[in-house]
Structure formats: C-alpha cells, structure tokens
PDB file of N, CA and C in Angstrom:
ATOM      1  N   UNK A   1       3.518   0.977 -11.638  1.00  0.00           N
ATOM      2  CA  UNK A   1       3.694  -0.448 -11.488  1.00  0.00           C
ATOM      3  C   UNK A   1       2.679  -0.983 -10.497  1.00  0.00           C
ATOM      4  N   UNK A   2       2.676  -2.506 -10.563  1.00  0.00           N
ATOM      5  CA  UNK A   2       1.518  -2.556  -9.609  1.00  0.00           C
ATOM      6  C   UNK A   2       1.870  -3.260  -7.959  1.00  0.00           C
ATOM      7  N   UNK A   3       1.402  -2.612  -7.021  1.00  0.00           N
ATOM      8  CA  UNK A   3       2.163  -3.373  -6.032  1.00  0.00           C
ATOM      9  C   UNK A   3       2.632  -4.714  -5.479  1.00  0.00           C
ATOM     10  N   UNK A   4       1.961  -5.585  -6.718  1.00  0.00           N
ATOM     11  CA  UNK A   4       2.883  -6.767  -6.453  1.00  0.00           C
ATOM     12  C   UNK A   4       4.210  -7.205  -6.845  1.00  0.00           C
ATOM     13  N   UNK A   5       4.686  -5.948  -7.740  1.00  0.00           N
ATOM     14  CA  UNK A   5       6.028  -5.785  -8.272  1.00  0.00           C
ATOM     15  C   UNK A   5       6.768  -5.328  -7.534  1.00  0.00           C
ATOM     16  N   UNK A   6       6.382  -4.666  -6.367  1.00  0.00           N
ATOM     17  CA  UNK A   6       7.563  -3.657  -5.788  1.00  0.00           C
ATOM     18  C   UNK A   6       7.955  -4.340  -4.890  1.00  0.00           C
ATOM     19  N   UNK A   7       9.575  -3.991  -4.711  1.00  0.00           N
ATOM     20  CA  UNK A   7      10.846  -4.785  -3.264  1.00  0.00           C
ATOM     21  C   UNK A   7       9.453  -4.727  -1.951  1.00  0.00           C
ATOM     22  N   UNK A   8       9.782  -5.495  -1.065  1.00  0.00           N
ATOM     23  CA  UNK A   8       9.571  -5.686   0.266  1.00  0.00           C
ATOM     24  C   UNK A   8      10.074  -4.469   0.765  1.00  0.00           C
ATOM     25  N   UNK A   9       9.621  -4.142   1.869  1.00  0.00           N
ATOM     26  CA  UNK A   9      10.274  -2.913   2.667  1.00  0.00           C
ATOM     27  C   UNK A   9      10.336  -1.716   2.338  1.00  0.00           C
ATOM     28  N   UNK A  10       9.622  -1.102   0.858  1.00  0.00           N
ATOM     29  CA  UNK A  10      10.034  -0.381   0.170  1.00  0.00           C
ATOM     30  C   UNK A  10       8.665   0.751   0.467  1.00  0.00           C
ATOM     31  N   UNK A  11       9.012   2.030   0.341  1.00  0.00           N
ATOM     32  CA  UNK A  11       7.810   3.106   0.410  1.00  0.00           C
ATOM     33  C   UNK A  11       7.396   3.378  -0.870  1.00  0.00           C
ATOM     34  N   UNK A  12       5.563   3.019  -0.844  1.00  0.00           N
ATOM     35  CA  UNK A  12       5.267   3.454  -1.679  1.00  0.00           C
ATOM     36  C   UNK A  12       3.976   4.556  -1.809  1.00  0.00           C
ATOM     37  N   UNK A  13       3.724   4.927  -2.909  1.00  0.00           N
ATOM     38  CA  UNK A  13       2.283   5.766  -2.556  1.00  0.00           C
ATOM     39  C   UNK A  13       1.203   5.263  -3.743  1.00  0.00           C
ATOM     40  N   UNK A  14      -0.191   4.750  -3.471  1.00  0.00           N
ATOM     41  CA  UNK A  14      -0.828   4.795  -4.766  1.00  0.00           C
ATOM     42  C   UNK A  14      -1.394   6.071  -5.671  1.00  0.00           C
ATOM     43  N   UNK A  15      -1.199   5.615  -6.796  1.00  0.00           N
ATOM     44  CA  UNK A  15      -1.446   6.660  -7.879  1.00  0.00           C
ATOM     45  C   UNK A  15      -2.858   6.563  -8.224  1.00  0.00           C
ATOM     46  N   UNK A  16      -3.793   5.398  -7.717  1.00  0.00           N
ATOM     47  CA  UNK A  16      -5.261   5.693  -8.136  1.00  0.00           C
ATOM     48  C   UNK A  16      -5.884   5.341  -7.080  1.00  0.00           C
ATOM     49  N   UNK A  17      -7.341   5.456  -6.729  1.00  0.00           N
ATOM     50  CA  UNK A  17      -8.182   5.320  -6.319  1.00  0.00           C
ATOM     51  C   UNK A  17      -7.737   3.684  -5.339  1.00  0.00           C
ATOM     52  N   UNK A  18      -7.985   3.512  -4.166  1.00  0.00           N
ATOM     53  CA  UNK A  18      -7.983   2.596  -3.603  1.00  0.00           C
ATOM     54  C   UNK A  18      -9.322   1.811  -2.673  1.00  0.00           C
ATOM     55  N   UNK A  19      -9.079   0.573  -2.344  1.00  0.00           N
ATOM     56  CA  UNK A  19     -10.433  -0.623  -1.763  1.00  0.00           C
ATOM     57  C   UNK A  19      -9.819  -0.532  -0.734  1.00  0.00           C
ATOM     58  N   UNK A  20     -10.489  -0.118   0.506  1.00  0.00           N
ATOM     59  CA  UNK A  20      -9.673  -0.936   1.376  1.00  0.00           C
ATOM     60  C   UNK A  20     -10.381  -2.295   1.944  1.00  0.00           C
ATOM     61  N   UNK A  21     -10.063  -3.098   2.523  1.00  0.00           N
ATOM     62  CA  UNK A  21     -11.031  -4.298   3.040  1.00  0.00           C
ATOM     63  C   UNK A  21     -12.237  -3.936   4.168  1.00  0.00           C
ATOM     64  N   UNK A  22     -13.383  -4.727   4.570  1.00  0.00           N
ATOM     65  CA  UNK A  22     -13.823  -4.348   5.419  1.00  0.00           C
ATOM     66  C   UNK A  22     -13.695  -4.029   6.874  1.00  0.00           C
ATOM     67  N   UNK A  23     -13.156  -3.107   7.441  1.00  0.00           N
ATOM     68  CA  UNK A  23     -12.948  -2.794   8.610  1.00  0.00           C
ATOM     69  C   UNK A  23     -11.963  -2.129   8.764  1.00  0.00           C
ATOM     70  N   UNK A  24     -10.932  -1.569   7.715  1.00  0.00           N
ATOM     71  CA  UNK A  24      -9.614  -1.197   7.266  1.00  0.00           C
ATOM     72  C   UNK A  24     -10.001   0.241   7.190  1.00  0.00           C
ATOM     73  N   UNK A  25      -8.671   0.746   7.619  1.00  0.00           N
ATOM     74  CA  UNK A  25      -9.078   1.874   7.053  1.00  0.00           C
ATOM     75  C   UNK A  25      -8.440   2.288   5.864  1.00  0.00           C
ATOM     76  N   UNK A  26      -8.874   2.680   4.603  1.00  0.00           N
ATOM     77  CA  UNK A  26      -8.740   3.340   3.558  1.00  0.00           C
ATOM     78  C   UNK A  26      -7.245   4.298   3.751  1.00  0.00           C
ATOM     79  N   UNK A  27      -6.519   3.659   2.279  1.00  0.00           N
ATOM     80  CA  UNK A  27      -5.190   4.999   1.971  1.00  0.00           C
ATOM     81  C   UNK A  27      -5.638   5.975   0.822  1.00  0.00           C
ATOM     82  N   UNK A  28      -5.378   7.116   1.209  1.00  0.00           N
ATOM     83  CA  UNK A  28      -5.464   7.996  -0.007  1.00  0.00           C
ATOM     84  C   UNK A  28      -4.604   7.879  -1.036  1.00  0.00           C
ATOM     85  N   UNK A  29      -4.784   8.626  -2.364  1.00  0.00           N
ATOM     86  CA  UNK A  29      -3.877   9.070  -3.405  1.00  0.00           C
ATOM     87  C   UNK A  29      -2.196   9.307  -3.126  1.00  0.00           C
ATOM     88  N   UNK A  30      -1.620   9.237  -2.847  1.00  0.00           N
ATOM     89  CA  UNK A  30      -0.354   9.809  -2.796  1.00  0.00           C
ATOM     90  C   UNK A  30      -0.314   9.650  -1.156  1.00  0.00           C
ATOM     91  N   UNK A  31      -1.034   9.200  -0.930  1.00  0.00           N
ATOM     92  CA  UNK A  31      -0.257   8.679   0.828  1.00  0.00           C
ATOM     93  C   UNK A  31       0.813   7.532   1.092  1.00  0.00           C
ATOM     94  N   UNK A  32       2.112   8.379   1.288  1.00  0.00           N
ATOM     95  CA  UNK A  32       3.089   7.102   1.338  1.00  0.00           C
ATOM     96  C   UNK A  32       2.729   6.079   2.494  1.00  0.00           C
ATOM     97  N   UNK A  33       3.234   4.622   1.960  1.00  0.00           N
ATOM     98  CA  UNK A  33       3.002   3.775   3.268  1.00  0.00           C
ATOM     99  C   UNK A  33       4.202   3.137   2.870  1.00  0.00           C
ATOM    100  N   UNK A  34       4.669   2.257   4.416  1.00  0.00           N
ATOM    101  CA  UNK A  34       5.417   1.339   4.151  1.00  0.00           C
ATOM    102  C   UNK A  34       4.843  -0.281   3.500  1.00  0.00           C
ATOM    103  N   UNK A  35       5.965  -0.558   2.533  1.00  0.00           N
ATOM    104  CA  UNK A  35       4.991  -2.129   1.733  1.00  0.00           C
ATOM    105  C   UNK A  35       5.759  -3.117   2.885  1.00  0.00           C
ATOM    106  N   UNK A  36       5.108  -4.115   2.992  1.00  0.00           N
ATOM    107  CA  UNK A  36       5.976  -5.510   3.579  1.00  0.00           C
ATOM    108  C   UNK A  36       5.766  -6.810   2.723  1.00  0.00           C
ATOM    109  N   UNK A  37       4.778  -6.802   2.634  1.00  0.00           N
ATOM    110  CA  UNK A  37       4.215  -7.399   1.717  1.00  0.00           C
ATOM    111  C   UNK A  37       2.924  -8.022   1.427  1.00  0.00           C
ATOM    112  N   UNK A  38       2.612  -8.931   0.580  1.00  0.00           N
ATOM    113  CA  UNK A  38       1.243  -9.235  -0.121  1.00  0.00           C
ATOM    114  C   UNK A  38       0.527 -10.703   0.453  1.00  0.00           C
ATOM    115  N   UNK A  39      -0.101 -10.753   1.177  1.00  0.00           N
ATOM    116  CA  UNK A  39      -1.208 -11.863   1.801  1.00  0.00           C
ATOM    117  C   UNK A  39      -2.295 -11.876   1.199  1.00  0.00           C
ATOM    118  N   UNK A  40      -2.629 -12.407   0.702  1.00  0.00           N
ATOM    119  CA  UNK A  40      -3.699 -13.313  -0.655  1.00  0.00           C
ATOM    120  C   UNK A  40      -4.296 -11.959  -1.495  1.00  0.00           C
ATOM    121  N   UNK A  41      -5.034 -11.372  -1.091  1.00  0.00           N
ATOM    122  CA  UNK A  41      -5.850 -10.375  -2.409  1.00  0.00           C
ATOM    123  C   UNK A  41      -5.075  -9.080  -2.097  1.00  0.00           C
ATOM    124  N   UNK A  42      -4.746  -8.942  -0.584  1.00  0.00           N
ATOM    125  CA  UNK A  42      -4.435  -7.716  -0.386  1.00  0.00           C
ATOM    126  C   UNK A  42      -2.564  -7.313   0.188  1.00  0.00           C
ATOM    127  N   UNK A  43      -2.489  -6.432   0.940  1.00  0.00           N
ATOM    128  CA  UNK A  43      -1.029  -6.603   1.223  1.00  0.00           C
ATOM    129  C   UNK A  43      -0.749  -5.714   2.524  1.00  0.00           C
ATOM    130  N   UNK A  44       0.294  -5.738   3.435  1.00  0.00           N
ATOM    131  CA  UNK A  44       0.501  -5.729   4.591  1.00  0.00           C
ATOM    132  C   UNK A  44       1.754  -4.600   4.616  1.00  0.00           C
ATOM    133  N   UNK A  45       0.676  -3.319   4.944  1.00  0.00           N
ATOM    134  CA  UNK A  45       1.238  -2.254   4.854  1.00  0.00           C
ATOM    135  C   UNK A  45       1.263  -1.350   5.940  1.00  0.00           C
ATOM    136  N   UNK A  46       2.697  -0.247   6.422  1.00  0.00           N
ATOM    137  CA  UNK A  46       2.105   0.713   7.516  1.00  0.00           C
ATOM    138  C   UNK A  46       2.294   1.989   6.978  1.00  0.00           C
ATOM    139  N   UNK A  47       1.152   2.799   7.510  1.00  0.00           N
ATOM    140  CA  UNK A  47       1.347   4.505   7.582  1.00  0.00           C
ATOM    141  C   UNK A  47       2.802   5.303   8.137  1.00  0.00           C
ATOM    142  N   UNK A  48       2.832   6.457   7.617  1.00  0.00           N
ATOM    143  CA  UNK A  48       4.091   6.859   8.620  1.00  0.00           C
ATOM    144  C   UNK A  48       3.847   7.166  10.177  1.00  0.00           C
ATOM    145  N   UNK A  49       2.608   6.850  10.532  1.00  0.00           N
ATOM    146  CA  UNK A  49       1.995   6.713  12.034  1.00  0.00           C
ATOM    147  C   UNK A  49       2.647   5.218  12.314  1.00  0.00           C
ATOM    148  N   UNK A  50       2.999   4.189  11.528  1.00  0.00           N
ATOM    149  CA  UNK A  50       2.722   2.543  12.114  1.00  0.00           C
ATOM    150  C   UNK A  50       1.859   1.886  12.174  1.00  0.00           C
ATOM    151  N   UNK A  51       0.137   2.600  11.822  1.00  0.00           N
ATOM    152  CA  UNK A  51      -0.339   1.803  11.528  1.00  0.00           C
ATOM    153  C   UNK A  51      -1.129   1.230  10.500  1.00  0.00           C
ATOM    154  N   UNK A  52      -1.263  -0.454  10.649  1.00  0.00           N
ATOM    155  CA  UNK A  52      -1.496  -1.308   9.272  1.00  0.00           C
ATOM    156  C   UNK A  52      -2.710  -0.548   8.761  1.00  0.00           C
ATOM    157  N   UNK A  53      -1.782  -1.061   7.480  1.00  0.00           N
ATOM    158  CA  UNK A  53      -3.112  -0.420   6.167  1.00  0.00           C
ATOM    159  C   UNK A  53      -2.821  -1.586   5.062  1.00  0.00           C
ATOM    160  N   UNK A  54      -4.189  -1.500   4.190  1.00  0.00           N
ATOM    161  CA  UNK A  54      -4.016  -2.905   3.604  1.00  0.00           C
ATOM    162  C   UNK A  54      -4.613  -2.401   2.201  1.00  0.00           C
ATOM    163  N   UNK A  55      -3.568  -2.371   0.954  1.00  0.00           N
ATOM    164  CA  UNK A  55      -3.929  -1.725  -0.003  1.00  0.00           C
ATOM    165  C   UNK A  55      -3.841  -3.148  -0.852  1.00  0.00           C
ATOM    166  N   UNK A  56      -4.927  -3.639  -1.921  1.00  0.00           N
ATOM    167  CA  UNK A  56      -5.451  -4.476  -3.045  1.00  0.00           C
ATOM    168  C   UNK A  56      -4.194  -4.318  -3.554  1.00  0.00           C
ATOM    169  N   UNK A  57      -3.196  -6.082  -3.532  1.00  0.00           N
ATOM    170  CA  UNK A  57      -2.238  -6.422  -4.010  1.00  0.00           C
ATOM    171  C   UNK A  57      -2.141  -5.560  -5.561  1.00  0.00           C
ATOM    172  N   UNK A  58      -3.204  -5.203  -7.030  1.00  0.00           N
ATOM    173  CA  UNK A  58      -3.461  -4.839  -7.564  1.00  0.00           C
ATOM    174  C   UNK A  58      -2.988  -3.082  -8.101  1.00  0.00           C
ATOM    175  N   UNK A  59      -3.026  -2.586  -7.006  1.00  0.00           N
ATOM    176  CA  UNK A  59      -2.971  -1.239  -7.038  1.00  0.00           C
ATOM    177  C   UNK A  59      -1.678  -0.341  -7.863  1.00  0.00           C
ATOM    178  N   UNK A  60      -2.559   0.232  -8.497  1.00  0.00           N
ATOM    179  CA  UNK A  60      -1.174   1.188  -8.751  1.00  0.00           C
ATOM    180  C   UNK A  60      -0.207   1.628  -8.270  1.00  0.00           C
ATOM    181  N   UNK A  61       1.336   1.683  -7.922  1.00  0.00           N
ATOM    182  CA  UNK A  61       1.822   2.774  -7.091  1.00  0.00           C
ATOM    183  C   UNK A  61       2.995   3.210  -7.664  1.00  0.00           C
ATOM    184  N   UNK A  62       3.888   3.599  -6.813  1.00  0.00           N
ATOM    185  CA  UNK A  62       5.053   4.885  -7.579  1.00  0.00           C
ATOM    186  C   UNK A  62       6.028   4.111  -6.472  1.00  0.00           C
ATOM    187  N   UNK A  63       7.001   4.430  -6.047  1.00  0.00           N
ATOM    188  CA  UNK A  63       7.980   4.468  -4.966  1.00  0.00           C
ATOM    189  C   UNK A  63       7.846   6.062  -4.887  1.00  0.00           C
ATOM    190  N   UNK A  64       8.389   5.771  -3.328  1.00  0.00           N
ATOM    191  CA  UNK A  64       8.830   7.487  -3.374  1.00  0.00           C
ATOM    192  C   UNK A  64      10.200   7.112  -1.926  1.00  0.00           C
ATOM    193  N   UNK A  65      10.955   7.893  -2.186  1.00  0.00           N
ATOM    194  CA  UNK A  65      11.514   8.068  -0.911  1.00  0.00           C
ATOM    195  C   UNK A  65      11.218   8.511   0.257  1.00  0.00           C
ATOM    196  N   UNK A  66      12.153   8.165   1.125  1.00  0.00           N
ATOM    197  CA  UNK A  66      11.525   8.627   2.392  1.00  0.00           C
ATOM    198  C   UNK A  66      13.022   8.611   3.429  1.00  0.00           C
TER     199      UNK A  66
END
C-alpha cells in the first residue's frame, strides 16, 4: 500500500527503494519507522532511535508490528 493510506501512528517499513529529501537521511528496505504523518510531498516519520526520517508520501510500505 502506499504510505498515504496507512493509520497515523502506525509502524511501517518500505518495500522499495526510497528518496530521501535533501539533507535527510535516507531509510532502507525493510527499516521499520514510526508514520505520523504526511506534509506536502513527503511525510513525518521516526526511527526506532527517534529520529525524524522523511520517506516520499508515495512509497511503498507493509505495516509491521512492533
């Protein structure tokens, strides 16, 4: 599904290749993050460290638990 479908608050991981913005740092394949949600192209996300990561509203992902 694509992450503009998924609940608020919800853990997810992407299933393909990701953009991150300039100055961001990049999520891998299957790296869960927490979603919060989506601010214009991209979306407002944390690592299981806490910190923001900003994966292309667009993106593939899965849920996973946590």
């Amino acid at each position: 599904m694509k992450l503009y479908d998924c609940l608020r608050n919800s853990w997810v991981k992407p299933i393909e290749d990701t953009t991150a913005p300039p100055g961001a740092r990049p999520v891998e394949i299957n790296e869960p993050v927490k979603f919060h949600h989506i601010d214009g192209m991209y979306s407002y996300c944390q690592d299981k460290q806490g910190n923001v990561v900003h994966l292309p509203a667009w993106t593939e992902v899965e849920y996973v638990s946590q």
